[in-house]
Structures are given as C-alpha cells and as structure tokens.
C-alpha atoms as a PDB file:
ATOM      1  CA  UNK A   1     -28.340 -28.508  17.846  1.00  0.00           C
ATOM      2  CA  UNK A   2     -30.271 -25.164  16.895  1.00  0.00           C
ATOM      3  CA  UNK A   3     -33.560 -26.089  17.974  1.00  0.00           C
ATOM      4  CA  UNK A   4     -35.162 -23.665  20.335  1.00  0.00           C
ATOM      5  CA  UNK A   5     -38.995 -23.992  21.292  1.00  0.00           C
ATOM      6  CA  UNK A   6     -39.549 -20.669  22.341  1.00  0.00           C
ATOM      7  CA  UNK A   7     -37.721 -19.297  18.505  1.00  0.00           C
ATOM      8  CA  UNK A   8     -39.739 -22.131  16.480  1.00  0.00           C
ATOM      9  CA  UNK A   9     -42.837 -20.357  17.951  1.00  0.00           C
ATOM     10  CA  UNK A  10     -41.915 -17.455  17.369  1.00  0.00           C
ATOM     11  CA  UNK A  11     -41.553 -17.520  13.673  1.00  0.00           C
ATOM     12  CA  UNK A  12     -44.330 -19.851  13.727  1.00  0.00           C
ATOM     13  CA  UNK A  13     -46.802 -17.691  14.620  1.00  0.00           C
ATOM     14  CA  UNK A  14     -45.144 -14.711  12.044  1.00  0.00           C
ATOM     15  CA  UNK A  15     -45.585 -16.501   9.234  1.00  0.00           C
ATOM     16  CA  UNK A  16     -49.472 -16.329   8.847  1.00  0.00           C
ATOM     17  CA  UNK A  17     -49.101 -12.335   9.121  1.00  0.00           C
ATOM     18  CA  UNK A  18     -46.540 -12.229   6.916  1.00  0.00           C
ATOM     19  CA  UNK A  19     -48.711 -13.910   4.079  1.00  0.00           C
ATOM     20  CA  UNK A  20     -51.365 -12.107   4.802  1.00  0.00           C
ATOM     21  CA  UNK A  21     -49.389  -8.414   4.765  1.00  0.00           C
ATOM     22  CA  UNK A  22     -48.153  -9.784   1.621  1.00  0.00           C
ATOM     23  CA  UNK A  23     -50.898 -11.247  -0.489  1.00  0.00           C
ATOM     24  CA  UNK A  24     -53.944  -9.381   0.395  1.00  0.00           C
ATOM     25  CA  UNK A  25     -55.197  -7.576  -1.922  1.00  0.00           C
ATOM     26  CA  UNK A  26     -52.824  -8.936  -4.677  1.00  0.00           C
ATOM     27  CA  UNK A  27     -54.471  -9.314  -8.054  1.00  0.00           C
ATOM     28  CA  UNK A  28     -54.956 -12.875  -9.711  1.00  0.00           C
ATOM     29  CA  UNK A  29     -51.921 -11.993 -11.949  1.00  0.00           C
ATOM     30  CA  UNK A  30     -49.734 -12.603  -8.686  1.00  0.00           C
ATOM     31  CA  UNK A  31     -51.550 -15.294  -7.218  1.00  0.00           C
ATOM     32  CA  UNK A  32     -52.286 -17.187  -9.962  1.00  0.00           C
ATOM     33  CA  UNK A  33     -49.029 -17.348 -12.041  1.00  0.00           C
ATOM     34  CA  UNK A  34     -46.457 -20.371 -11.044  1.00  0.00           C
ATOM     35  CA  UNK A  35     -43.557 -21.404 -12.535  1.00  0.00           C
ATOM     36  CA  UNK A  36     -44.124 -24.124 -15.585  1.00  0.00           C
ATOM     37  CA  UNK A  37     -46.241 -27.387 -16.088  1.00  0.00           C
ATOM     38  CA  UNK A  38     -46.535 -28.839 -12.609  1.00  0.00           C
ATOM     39  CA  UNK A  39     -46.032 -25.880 -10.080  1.00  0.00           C
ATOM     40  CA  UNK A  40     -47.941 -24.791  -7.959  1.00  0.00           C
ATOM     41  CA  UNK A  41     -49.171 -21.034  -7.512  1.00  0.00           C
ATOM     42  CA  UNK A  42     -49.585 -18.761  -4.606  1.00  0.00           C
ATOM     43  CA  UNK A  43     -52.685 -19.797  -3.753  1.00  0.00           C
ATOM     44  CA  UNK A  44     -52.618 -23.755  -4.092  1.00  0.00           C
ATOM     45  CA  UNK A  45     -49.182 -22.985  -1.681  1.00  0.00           C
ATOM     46  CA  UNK A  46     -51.776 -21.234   1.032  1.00  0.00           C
ATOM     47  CA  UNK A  47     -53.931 -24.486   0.083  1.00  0.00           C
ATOM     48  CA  UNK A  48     -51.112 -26.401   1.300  1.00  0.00           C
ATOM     49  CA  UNK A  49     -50.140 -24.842   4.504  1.00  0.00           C
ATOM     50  CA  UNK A  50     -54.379 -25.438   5.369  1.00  0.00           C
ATOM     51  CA  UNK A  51     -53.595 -28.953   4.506  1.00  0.00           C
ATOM     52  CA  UNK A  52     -50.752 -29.290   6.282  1.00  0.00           C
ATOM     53  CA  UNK A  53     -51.878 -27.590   9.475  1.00  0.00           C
ATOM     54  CA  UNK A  54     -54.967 -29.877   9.628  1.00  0.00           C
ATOM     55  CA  UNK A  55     -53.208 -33.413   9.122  1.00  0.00           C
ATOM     56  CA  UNK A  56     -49.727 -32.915   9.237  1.00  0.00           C
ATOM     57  CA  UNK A  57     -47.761 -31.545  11.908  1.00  0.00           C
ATOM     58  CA  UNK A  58     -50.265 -31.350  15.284  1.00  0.00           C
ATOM     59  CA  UNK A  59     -51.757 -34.904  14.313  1.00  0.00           C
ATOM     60  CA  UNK A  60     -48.041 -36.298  14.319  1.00  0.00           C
ATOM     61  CA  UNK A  61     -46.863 -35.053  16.624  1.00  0.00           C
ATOM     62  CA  UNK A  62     -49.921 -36.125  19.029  1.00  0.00           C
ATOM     63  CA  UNK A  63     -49.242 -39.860  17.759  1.00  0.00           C
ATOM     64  CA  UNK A  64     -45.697 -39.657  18.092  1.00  0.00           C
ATOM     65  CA  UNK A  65     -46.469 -38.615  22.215  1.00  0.00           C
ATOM     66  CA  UNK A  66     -49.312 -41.328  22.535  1.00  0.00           C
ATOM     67  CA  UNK A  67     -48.021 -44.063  21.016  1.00  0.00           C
ATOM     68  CA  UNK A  68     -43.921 -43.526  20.807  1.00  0.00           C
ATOM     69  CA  UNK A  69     -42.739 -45.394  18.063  1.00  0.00           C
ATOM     70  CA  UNK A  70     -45.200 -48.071  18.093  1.00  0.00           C
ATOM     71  CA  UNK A  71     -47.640 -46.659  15.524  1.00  0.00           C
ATOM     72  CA  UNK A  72     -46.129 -45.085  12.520  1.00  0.00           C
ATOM     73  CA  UNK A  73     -47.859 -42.052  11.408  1.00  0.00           C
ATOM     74  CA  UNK A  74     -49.805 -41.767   8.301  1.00  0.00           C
ATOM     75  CA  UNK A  75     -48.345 -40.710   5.227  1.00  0.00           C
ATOM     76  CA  UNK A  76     -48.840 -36.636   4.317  1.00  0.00           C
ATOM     77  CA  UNK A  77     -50.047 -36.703   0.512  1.00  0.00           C
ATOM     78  CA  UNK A  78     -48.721 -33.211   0.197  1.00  0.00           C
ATOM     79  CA  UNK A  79     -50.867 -32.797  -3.115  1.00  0.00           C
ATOM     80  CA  UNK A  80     -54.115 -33.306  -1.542  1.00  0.00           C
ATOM     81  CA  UNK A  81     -55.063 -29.520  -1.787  1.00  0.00           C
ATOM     82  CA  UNK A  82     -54.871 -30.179  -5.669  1.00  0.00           C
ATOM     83  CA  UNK A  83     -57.879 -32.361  -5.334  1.00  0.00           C
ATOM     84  CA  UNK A  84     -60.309 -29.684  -2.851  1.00  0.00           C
ATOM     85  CA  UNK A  85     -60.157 -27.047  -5.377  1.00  0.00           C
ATOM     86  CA  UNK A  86     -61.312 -23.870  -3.505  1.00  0.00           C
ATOM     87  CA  UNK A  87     -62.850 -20.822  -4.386  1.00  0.00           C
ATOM     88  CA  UNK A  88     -62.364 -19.002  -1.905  1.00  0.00           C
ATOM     89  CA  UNK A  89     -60.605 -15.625  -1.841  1.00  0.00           C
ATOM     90  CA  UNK A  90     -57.297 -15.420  -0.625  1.00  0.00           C
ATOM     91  CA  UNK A  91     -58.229 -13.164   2.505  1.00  0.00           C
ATOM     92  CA  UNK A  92     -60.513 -16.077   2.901  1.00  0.00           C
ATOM     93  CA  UNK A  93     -57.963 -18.987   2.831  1.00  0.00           C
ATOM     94  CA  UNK A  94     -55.413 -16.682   4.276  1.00  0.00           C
ATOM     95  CA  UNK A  95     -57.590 -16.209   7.706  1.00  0.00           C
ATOM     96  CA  UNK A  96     -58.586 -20.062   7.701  1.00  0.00           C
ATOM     97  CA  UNK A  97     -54.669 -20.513   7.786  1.00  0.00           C
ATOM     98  CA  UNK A  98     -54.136 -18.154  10.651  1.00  0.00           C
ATOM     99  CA  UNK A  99     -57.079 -18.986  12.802  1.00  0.00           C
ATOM    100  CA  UNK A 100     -55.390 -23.062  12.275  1.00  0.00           C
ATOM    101  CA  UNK A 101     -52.042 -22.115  12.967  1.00  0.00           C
ATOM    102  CA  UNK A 102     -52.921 -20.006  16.402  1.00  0.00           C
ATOM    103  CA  UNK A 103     -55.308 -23.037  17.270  1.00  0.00           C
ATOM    104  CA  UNK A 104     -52.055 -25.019  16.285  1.00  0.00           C
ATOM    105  CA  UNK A 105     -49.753 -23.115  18.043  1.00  0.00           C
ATOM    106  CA  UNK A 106     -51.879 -22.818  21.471  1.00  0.00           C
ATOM    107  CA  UNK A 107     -52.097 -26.973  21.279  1.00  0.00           C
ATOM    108  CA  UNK A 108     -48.277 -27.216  20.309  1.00  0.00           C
ATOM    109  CA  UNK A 109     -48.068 -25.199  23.672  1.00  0.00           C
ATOM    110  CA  UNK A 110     -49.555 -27.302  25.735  1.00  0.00           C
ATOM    111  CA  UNK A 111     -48.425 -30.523  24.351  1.00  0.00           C
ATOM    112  CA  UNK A 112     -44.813 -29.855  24.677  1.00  0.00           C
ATOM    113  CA  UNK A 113     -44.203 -29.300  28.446  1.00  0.00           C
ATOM    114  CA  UNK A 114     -40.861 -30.011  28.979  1.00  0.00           C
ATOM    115  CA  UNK A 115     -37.820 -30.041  27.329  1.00  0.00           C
ATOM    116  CA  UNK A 116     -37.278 -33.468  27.652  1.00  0.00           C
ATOM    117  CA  UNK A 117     -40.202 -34.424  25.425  1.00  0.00           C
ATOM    118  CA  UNK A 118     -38.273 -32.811  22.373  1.00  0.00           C
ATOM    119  CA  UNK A 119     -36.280 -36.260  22.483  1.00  0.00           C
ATOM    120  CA  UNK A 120     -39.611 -38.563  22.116  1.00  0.00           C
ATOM    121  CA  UNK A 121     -39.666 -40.463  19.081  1.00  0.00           C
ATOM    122  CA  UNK A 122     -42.072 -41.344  16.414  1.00  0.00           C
ATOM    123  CA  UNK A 123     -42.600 -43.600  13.191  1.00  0.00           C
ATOM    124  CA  UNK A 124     -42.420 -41.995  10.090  1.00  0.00           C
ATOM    125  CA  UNK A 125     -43.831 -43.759   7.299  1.00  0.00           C
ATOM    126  CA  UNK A 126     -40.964 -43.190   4.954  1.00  0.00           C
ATOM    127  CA  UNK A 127     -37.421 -42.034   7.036  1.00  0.00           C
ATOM    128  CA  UNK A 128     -38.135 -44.614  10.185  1.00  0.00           C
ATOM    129  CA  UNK A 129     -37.734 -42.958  13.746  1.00  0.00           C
ATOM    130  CA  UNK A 130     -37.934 -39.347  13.949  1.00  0.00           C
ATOM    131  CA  UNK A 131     -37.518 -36.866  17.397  1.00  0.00           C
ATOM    132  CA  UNK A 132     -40.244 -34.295  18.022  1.00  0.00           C
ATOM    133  CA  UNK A 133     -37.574 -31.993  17.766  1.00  0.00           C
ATOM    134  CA  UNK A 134     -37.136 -32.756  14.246  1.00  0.00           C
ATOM    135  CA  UNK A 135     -40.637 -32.695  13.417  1.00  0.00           C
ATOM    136  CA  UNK A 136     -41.108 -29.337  15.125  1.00  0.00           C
ATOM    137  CA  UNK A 137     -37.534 -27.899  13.026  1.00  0.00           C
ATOM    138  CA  UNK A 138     -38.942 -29.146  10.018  1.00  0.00           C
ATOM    139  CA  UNK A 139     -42.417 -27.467  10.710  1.00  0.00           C
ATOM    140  CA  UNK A 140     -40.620 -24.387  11.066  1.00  0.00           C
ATOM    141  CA  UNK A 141     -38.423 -24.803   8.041  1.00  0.00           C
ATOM    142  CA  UNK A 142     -41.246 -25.741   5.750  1.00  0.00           C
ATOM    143  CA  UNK A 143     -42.909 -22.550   6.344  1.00  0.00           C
ATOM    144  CA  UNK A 144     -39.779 -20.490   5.314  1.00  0.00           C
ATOM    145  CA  UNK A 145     -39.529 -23.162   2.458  1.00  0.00           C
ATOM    146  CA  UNK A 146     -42.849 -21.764   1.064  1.00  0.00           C
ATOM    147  CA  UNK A 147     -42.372 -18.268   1.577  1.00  0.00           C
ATOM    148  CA  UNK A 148     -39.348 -18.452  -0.324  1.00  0.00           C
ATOM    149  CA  UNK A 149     -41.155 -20.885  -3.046  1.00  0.00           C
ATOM    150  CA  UNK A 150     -43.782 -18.391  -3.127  1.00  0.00           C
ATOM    151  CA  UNK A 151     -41.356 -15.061  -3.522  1.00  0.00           C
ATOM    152  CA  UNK A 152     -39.894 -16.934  -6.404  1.00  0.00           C
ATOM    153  CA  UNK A 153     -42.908 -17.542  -8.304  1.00  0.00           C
ATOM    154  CA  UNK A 154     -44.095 -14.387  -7.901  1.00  0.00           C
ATOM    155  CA  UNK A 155     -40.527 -13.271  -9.449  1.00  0.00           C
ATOM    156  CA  UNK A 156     -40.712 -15.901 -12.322  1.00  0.00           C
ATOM    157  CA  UNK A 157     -43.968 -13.576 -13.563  1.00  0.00           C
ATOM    158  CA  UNK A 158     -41.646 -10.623 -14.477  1.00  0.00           C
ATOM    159  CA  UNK A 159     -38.612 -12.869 -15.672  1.00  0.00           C
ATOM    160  CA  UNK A 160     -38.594 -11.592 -19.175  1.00  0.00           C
ATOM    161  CA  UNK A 161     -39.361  -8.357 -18.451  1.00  0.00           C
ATOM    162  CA  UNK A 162     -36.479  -7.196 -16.232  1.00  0.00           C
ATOM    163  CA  UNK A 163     -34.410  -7.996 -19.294  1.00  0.00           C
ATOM    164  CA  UNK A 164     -30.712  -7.301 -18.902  1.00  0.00           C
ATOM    165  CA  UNK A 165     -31.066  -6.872 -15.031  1.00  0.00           C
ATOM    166  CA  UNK A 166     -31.851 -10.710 -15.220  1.00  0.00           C
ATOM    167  CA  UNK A 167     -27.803 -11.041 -14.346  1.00  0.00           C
ATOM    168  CA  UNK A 168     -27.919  -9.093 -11.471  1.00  0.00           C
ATOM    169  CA  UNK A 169     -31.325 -11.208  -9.651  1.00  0.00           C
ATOM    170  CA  UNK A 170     -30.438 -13.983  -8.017  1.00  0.00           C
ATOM    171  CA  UNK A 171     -33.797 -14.952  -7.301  1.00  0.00           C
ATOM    172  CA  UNK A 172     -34.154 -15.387 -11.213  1.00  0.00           C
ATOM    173  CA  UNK A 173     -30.953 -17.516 -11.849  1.00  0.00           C
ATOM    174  CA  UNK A 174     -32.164 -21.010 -12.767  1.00  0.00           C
END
C-alpha cells in the first residue's frame, strides 16, 4: 500500500495552484476547445472539481466516519456542472476552487486523526464497501486524472497543425 496522508495532502493542496499558474489568463481558444461531441473543456473540468469538492469527497467521507457502513453514500452525478452553466471567468471559478479545496483540506485535517481511521469503511452506492483510504487515493488520483485530461485537450487544439511531428507526441496518439 502507497497511501500516505501527509503526500495525498501535499499534492492536494498543489493542484489548485497549478491550475491557476496554468490557465489564468489563457484565451477562450484554450479554455473553450475539447476534444469531439461529448467532452468536456477546460473550464466545465474546473466546473467539475467545484462540484466535486462541494458534494463529493468531504461529504463522504464525513458519512463514511458517522455512520460506517450503515448508510451508503449518495451517488456523485459527475455531470451536474453541465446543468449550472457559469459565467464566470476562469480566475473566478479557479479561486472558488482553491478557497474549497483549502477549506477542504483544513476539514480533511481534522477529520482524519489517526492512522487507524484510514481503515474505516463506507457504502458506496455502486462498488459496495470502500476504506477511507481509498476514497482519499482516489481523491488524489482524480485530480492528476484531470490535469492530465485537461493537458490533452488543450493539445487536441493544435493536432493538425503540428503536422508530421504528430509521430513524435505522444500526448496526440489516439
């Protein structure tokens, strides 16, 4: 087992900076673009990680230490932010992200006290018992899921236009 609490924090509380060193200031070309019919684009992924840090990972994880596995969780409709269009600017959704995740991150802090609490188990809707261990992994590995998702969309846009180097990009091999 890899899990470490003080390492999942640590690139836990990276990962709004590094989204907002990233795409401030980008143009709508960048943030806009996705990658075919059914994708989303920079932005709706920022809309997601809001989502998520709202009802997602904090809620569970303060069911799965109140109530065990006695009360499974509710489902996470991880296409919710489709519904809440915003318009806000992404400095704007990119500092409601960060000011959630320290909140977040201060709570996950003082929830998890002890080592042993890591082995607690919850109800999830869908995969059955799950260990606050794995919850807080998978936290951690959906954020570098969505940097990555959101590096290769941003690639996508210039696809065509790198021409023969297309061979030599791994991020654009399909």
């Amino acid at each position: 087992m890899n899990f470490n609490m003080k390492e999942a924090i640590e690139l836990l509380e990276r990962t709004p900076q590094t989204l907002e060193c990233f795409l401030s200031g980008l143009t709508d070309g960048w943030l806009q673009c996705n990658e075919g019919e059914g994708t989303w684009n920079v932005s709706e992924v920022i809309e997601h990680l809001i989502d998520a840090e709202k009802n997602n990972w904090i809620p569970r994880l303060e069911i799965i230490l109140q109530e065990g596995e006695s009360k499974p969780f509710p489902p996470f409709d991880r296409n919710s932010h489709l519904n809440q269009r915003s318009e806000s600017s992404i400095e704007q959704k990119l500092l409601e992200f960060k000011t959630i995740r320290a909140l977040n991150i201060t709570k996950l802090k003082v929830l998890i006290e002890a080592e042993l609490q890591l082995e607690l188990a919850g109800s999830h809707p869908e995969f059955g018992l799950v260990k606050v261990s794995e919850l807080l992994s998978t936290w951690v590995v959906h954020d570098l899921t969505h940097i990555a998702q959101i590096v290769r969309v941003m690639a996508e846009r210039y696809r065509e236009d790198v021409g023969p180097w297309k061979e030599y990009l791994g991020i654009l091999k399909k």
